[in-house]
Protein backbone atom coordinates (compact mmCIF):
# COMPACT_ATOMS: atom_id res chain seq x y z
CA UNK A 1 14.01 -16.69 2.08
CA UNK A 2 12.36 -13.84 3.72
CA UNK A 3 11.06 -10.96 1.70
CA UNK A 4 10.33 -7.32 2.92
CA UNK A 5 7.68 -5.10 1.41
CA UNK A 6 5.86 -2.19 2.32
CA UNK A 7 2.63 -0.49 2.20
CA UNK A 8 2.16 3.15 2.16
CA UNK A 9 -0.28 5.69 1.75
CA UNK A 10 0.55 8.80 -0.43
CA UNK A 11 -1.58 12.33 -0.23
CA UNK A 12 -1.96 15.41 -1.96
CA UNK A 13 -2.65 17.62 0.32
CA UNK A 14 -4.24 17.70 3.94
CA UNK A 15 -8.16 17.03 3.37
CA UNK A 16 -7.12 16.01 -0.06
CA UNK A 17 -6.85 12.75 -2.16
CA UNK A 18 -4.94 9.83 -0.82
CA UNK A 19 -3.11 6.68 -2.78
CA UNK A 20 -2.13 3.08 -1.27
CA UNK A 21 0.18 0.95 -2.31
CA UNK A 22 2.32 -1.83 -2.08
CA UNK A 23 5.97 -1.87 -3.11
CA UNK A 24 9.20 -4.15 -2.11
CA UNK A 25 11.37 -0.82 -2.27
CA UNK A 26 10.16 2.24 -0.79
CA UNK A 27 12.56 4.98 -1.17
CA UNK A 28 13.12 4.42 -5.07
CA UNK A 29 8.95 3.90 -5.31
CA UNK A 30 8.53 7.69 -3.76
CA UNK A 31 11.14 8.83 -6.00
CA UNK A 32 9.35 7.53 -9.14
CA UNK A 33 5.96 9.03 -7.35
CA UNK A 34 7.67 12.42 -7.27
CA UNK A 35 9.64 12.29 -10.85
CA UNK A 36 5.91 11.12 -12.06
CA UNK A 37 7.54 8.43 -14.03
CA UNK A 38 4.53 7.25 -15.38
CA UNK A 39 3.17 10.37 -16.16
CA UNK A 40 -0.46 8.93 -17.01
CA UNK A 41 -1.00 7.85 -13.39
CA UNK A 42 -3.28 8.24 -11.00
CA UNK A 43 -0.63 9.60 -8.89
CA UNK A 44 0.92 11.86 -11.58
CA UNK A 45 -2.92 13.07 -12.43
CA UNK A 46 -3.90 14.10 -9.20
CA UNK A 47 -0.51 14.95 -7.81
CA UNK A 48 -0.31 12.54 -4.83
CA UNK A 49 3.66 12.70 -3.92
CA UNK A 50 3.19 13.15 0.24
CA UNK A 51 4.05 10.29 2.42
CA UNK A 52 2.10 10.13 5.09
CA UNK A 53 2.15 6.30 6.30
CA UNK A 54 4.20 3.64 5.74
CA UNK A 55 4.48 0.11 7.34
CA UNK A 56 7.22 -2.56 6.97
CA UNK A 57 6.21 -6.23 6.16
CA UNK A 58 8.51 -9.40 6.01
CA UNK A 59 6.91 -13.08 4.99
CA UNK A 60 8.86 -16.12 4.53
CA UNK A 61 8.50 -17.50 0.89
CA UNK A 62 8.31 -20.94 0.42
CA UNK A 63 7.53 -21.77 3.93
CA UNK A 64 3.87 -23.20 3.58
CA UNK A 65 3.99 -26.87 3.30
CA UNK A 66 0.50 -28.57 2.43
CA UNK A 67 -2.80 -26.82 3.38
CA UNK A 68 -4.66 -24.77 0.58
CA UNK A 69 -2.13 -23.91 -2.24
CA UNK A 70 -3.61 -20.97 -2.71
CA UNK A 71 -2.91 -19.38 0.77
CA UNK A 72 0.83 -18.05 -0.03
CA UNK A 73 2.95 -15.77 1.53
CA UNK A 74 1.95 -13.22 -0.66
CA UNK A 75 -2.29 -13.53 0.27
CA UNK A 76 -1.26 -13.33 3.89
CA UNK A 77 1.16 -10.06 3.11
CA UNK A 78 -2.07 -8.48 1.20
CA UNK A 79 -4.92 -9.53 3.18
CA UNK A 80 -2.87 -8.28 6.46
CA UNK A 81 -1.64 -4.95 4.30
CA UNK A 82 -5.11 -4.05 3.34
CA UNK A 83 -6.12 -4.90 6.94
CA UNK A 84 -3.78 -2.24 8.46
CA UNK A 85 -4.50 0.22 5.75
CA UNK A 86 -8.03 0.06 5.95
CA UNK A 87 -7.27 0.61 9.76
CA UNK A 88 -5.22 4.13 8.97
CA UNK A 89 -8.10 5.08 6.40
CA UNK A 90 -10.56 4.65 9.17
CA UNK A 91 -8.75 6.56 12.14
CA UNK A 92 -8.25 9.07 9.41
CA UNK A 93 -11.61 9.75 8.94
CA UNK A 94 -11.66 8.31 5.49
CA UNK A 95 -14.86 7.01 4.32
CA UNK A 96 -14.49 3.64 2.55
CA UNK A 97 -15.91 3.45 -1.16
CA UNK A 98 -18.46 0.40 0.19
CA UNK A 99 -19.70 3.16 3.19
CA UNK A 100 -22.96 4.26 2.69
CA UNK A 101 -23.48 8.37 2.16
């Protein structure tokens, strides 16, 4: 069964603070970013409701026959997600947390 998800990056405003994530439905996971349905979020907090990047990702579930167990699907999806947003961050001009000053 294949599975799509996507990653995203929200902002606030240009030169201002940016939010990643990782959802299976985009359009409902803006909306709930924008209705600040969990109003104790970092995203409610400091107002991050722009899109400014998304990416579509589909893995096959179930597919991985033998091999290390704990290699699923889902590690590929977020080892290869973080890959590409780390990627966007950087051609951004986004200076990683692990950067030095």
């Amino acid at each position: 069964m294949y599975k799509t998800s996507y990653v995203y990056i929200l902002f606030s405003k240009p030169n201002g603070t940016l939010y990643t994530g990782v959802t299976s439905n985009l359009k409902e996971r803006i909306i709930e970013h924008k209705m600040k349905k969990h109003p104790m979020s970092f995203t409610a907090n400091y107002e991050v409701t722009k899109l400014g990047y998304f990416e579509e990702f589909t893995s096959q579930r179930g597919v991985e026959q033998g091999g290390n167990p704990l290699l699923t699907s889902v590690d590929c999806f977020a080892t290869l997600a973080m890959t590409r947003t780390t990627a966007v961050l950087n051609s951004l001009g986004v200076r990683q947390p692990s950067e030095d000053p």
